[in-house]
N, C-alpha and C. Protein backbone atom coordinates (compact mmCIF):
# COMPACT_ATOMS: atom_id res chain seq x y z
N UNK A 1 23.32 4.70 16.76
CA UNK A 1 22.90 4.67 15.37
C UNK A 1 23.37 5.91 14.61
N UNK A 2 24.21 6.92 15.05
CA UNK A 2 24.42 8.32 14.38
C UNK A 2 25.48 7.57 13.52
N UNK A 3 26.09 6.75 13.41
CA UNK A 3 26.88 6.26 12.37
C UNK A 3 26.47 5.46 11.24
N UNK A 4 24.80 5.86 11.17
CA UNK A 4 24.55 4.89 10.17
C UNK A 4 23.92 5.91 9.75
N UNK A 5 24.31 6.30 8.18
CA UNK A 5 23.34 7.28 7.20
C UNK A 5 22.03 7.01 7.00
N UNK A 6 21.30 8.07 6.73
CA UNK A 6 19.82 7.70 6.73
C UNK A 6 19.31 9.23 5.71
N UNK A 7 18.09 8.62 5.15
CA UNK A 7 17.62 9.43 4.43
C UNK A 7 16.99 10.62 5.04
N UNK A 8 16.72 11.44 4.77
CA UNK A 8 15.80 12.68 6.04
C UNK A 8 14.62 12.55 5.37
N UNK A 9 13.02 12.64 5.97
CA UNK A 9 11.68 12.77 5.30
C UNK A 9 11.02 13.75 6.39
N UNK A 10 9.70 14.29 6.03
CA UNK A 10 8.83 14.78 6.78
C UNK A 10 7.75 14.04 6.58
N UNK A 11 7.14 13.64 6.95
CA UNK A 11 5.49 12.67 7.58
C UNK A 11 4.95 13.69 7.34
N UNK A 12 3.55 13.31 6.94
CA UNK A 12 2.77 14.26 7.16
C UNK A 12 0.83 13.91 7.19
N UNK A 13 0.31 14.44 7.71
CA UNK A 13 -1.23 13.89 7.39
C UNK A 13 -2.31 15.61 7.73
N UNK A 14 -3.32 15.02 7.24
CA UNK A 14 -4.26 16.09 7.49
C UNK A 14 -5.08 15.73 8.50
N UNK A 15 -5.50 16.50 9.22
CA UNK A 15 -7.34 16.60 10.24
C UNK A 15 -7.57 17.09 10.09
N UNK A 16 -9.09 16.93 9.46
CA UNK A 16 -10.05 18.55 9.69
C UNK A 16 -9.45 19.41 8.37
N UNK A 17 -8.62 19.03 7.90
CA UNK A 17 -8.35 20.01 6.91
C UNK A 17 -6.68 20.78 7.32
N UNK A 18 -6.06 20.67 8.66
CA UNK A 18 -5.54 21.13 8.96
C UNK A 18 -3.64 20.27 8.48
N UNK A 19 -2.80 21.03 7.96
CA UNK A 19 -1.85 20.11 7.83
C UNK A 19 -0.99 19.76 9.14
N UNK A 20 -0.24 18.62 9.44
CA UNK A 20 0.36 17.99 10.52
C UNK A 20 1.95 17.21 9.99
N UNK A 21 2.74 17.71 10.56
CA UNK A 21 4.26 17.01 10.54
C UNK A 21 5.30 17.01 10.83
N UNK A 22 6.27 16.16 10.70
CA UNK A 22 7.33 15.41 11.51
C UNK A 22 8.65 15.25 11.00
N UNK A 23 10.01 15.54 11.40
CA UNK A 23 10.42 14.69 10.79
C UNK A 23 11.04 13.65 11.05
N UNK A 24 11.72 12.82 10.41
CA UNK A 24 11.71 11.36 10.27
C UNK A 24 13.30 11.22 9.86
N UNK A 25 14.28 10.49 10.38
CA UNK A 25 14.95 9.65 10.02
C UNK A 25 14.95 8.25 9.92
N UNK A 26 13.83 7.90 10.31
CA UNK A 26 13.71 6.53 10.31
C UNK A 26 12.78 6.20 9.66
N UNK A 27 12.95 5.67 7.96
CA UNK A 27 12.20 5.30 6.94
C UNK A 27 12.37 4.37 5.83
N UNK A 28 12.02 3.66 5.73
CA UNK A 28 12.30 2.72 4.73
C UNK A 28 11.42 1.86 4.22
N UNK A 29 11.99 1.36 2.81
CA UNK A 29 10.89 0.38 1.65
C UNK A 29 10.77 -1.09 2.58
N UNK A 30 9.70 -1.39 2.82
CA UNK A 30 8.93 -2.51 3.52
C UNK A 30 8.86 -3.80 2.21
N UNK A 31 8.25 -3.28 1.55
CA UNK A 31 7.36 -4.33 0.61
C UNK A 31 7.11 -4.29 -1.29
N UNK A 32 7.48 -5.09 -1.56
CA UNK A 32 7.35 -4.30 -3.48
C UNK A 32 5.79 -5.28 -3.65
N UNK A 33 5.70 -5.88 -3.00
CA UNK A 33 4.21 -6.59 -3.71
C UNK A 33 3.34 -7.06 -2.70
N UNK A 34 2.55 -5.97 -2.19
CA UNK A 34 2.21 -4.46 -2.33
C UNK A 34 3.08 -3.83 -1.75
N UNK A 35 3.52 -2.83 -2.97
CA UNK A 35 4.35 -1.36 -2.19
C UNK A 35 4.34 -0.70 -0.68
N UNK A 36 5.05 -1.11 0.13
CA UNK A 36 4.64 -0.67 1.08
C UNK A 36 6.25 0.11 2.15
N UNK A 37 5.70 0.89 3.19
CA UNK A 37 6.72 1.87 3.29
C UNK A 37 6.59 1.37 4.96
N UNK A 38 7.75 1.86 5.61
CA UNK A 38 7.32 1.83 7.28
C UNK A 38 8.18 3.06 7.38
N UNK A 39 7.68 3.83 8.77
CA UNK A 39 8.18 5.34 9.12
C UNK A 39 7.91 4.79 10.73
N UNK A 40 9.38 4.71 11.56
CA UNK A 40 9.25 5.51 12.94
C UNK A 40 9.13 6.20 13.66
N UNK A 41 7.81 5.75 14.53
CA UNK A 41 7.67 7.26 15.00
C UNK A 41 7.38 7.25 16.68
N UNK A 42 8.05 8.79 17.88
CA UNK A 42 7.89 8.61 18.66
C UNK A 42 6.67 8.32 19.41
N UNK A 43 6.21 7.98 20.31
CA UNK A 43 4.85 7.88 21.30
C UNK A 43 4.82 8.96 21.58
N UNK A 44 5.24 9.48 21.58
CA UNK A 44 5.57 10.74 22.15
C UNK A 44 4.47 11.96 20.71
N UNK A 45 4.85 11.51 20.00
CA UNK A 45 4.65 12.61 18.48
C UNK A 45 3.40 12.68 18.73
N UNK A 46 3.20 13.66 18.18
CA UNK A 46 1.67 14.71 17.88
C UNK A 46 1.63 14.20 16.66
N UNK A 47 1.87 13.74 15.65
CA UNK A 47 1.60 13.45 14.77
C UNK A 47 1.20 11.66 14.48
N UNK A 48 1.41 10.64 15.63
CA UNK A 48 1.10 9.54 15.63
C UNK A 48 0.36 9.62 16.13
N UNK A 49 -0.38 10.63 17.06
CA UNK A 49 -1.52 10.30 18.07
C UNK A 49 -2.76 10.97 16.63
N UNK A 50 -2.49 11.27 15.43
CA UNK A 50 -3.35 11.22 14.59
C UNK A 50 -3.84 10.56 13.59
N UNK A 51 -2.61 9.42 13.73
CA UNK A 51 -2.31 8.67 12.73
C UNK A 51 -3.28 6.90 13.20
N UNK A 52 -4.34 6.01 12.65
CA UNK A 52 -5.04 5.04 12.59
C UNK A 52 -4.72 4.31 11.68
N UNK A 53 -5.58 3.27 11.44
CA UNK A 53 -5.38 2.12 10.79
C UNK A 53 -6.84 2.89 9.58
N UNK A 54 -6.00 2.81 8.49
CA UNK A 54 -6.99 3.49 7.62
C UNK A 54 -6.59 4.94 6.92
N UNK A 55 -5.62 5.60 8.16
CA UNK A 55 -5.33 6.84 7.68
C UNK A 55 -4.64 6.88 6.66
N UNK A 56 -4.42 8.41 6.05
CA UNK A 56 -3.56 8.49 4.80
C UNK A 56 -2.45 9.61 5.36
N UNK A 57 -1.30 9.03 4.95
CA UNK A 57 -0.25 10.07 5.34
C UNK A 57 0.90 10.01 4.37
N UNK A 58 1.83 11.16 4.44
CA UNK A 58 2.37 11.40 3.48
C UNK A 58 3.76 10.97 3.98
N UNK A 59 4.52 11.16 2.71
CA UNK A 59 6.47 10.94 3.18
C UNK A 59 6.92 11.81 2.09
N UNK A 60 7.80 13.15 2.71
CA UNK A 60 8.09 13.89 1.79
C UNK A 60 9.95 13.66 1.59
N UNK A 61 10.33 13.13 1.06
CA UNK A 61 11.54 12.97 0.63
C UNK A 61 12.56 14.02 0.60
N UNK A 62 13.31 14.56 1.90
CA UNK A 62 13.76 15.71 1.33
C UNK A 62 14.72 15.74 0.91
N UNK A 63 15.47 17.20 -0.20
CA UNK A 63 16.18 17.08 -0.83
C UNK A 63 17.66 18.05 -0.05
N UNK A 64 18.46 17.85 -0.36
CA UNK A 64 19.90 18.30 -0.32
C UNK A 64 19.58 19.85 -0.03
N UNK A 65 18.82 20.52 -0.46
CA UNK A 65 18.93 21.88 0.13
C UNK A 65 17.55 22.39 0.70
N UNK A 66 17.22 21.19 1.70
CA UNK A 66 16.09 21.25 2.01
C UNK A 66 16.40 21.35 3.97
N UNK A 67 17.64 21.50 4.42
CA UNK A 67 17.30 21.19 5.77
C UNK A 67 17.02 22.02 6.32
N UNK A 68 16.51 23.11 6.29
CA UNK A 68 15.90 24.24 7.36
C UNK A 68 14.25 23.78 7.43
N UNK A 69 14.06 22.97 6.30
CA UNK A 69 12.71 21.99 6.37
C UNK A 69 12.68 21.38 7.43
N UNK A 70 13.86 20.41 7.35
CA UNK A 70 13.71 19.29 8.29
C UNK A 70 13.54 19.97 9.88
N UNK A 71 14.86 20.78 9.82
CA UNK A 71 14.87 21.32 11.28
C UNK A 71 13.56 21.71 11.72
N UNK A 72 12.92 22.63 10.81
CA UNK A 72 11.35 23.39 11.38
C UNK A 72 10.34 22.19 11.58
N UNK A 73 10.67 21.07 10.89
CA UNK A 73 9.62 20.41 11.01
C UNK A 73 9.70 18.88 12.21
N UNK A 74 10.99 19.21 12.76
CA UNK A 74 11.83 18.69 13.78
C UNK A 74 11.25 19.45 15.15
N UNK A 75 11.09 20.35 15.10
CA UNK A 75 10.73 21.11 16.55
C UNK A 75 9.28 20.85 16.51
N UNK A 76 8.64 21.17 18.47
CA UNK A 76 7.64 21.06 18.36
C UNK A 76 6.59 22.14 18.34
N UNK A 77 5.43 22.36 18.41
CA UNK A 77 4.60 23.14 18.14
C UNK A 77 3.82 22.68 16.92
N UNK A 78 2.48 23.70 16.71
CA UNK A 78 1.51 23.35 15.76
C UNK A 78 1.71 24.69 14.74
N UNK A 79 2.62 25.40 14.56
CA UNK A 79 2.83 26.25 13.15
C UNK A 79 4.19 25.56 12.48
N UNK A 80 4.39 24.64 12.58
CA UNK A 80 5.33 24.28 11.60
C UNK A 80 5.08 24.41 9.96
N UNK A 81 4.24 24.69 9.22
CA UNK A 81 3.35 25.04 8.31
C UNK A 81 3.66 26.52 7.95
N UNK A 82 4.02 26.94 8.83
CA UNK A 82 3.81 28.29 8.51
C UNK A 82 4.96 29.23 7.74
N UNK A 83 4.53 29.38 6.71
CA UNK A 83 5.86 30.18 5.30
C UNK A 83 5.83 28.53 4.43
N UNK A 84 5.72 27.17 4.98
CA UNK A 84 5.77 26.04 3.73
C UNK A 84 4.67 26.13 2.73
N UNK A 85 5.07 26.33 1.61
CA UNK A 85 4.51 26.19 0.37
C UNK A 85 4.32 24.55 0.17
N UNK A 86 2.60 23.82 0.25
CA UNK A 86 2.24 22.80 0.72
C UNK A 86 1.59 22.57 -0.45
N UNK A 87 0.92 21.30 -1.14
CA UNK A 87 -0.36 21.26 -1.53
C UNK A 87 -0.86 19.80 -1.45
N UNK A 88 -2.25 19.64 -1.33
CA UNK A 88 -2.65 17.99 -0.69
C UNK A 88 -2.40 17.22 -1.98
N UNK A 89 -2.21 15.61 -1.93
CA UNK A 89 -2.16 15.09 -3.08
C UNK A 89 -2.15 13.83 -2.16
N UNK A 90 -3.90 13.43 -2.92
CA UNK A 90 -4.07 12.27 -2.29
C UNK A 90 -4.31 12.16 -0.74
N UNK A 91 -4.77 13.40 -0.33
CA UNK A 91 -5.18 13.04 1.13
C UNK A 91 -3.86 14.03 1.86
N UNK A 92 -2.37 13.83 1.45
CA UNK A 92 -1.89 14.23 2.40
C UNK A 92 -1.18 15.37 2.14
N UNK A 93 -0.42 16.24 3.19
CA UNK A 93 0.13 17.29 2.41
C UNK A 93 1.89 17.19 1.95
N UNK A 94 1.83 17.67 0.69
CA UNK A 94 2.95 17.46 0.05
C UNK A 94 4.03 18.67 0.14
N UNK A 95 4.89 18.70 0.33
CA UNK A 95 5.59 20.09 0.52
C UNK A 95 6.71 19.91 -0.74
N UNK A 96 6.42 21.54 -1.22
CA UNK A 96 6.94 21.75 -2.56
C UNK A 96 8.51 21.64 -2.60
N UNK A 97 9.17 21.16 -3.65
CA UNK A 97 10.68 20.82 -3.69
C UNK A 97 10.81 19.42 -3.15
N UNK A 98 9.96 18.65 -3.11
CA UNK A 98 10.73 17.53 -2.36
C UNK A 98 10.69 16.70 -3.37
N UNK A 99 12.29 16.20 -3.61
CA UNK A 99 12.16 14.97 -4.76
C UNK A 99 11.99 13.62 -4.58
N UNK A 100 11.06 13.44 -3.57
CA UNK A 100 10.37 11.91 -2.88
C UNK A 100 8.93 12.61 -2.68
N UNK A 101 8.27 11.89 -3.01
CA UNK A 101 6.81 11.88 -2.53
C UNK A 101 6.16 10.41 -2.44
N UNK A 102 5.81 9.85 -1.48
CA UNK A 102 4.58 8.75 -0.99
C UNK A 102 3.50 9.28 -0.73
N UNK A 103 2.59 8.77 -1.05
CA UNK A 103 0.88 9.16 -0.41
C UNK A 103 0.79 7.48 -0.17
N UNK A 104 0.55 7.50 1.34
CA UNK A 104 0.40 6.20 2.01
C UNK A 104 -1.04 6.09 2.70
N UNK A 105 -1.71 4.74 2.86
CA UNK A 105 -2.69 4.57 3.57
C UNK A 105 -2.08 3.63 5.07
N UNK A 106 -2.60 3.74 6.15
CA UNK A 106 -1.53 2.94 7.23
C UNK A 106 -2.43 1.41 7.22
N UNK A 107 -1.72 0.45 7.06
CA UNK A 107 -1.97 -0.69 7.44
C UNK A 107 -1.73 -1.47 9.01
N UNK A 108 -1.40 -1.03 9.47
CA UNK A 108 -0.81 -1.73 10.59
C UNK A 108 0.10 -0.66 11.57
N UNK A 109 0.01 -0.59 13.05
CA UNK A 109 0.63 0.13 13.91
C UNK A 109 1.47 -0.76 14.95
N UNK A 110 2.84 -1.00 14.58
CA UNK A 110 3.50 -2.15 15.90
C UNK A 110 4.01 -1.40 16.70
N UNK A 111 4.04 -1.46 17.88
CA UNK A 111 4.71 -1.33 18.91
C UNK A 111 6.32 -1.60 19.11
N UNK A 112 7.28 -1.12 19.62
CA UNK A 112 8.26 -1.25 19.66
C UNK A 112 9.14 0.06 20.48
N UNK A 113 9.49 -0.80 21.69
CA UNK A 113 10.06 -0.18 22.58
C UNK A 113 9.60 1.47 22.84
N UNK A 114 10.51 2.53 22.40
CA UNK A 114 9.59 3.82 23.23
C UNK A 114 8.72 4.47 21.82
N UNK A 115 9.20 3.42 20.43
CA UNK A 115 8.59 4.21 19.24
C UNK A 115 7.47 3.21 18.87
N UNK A 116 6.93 3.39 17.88
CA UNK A 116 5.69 3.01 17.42
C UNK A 116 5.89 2.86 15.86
N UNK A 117 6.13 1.88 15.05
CA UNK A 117 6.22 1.53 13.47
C UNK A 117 4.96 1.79 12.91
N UNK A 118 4.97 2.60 11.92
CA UNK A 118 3.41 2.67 11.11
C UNK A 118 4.15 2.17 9.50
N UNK A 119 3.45 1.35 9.89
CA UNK A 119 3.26 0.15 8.24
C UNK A 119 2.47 1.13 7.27
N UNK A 120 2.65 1.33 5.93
CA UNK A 120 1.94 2.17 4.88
C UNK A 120 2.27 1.22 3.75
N UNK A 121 0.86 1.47 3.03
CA UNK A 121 0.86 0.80 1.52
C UNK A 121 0.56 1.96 0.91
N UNK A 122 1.24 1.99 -0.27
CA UNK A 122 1.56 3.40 -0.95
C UNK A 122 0.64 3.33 -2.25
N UNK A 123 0.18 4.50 -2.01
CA UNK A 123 -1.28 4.33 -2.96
C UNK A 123 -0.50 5.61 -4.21
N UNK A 124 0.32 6.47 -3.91
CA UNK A 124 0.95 7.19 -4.98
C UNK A 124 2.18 7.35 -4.69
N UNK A 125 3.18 7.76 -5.96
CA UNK A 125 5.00 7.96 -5.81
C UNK A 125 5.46 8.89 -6.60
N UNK A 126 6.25 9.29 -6.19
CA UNK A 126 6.76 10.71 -7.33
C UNK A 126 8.41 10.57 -6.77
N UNK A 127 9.03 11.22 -8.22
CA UNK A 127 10.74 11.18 -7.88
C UNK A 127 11.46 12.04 -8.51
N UNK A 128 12.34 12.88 -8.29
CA UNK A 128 13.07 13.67 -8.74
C UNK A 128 14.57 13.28 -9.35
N UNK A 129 15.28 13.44 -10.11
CA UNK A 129 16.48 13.36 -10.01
C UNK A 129 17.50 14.07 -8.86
N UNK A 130 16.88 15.29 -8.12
CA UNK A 130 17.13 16.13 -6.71
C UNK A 130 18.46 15.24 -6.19
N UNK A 131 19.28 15.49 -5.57
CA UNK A 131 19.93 14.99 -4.67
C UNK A 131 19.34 15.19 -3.45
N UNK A 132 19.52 13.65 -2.69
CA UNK A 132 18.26 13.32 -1.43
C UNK A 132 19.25 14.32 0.27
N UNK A 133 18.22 14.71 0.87
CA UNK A 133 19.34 15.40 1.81
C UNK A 133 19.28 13.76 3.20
N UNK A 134 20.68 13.68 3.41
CA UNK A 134 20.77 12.48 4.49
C UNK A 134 21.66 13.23 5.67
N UNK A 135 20.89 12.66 7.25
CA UNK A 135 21.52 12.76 8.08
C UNK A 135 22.57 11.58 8.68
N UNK A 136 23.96 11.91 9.03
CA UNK A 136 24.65 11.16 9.37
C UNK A 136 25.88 11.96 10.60
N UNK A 137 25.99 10.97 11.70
CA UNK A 137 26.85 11.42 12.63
C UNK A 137 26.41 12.91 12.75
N UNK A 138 25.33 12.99 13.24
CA UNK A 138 24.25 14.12 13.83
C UNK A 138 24.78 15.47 12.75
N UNK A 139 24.95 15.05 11.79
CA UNK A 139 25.16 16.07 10.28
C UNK A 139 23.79 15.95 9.17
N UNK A 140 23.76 17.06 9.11
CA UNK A 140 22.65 16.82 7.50
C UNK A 140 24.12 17.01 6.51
N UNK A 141 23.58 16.14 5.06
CA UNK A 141 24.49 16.02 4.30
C UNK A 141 23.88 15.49 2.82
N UNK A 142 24.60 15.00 1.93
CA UNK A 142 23.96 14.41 0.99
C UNK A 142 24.78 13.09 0.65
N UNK A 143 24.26 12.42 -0.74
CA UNK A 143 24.88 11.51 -0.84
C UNK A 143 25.59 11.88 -1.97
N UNK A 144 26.91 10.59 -1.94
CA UNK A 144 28.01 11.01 -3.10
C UNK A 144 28.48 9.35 -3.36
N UNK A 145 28.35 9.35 -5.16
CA UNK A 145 28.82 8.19 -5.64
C UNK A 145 30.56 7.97 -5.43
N UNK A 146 30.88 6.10 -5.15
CA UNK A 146 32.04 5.96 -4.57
C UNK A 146 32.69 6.49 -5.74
N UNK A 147 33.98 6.63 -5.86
CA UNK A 147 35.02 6.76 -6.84
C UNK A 147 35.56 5.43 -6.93
């Protein structure tokens, strides 16, 4: 699949107050009536083993000069947070500069092979004109209109 472009996001949700996240190449629009989003995620993630039917979690859209985001929020450990300028909206945490924002509630958790699909109906949206940052052929990059 490294030959197929993809948008970059960070997931994100709260416990306890505490922020939690991921990131994500694997994301996309599900549904326009009701709005709804799906994000893959490993069995593996610390961040799905927080995630229920009911929860609220976020999708931060990142932008073109955003990948030292992605990377930090790519590795594991529980300070990934730490130096991100965050703020909650709608339950989840939003990280500043990103010209995508979802605030999702999860509807549904499928199973699928070693990852796990979390279904979201999107209860808020925000958009930037930003150029979106995309990974492709194990590159971060952006996108560019054809000529």
């Amino acid at each position: 699949m490294a030959g197929v472009a993809t948008p970059v996001s960070v997931v994100t949700t709260l416990t306890d107050g505490h922020p939690h996240g991921t990131t994500v190449s694997a994301f996309a629009s599900l549904s326009m009536a009701p709005p709804m989003v799906l994000v893959s995620l490993d069995r593996g993630s610390e961040l799905l083993a927080r995630l229920g039917h009911g929860s609220v979690f976020g999708v931060n859209v990142l932008g073109s000069d955003q990948a030292s985001l992605a990377l930090a929020f790519a590795r594991k450990g529980s300070d990934k947070f730490a130096g991100v300028r965050w703020s909650d909206d709608a339950g989840a945490p939003r990280l500043a500069g990103s010209p995508g924002w979802l605030a999702c509630t999860v509807t549904q958790l499928v199973e699928g092979g070693d990852h796990v699909i979390v279904l979201g109906e999107v209860q808020r949206a925000a958009t930037t004109a930003a150029a979106p940052l995309t990974y492709h052929a194990r590159t971060f990059g952006t996108h560019a209109a054809a000529s």
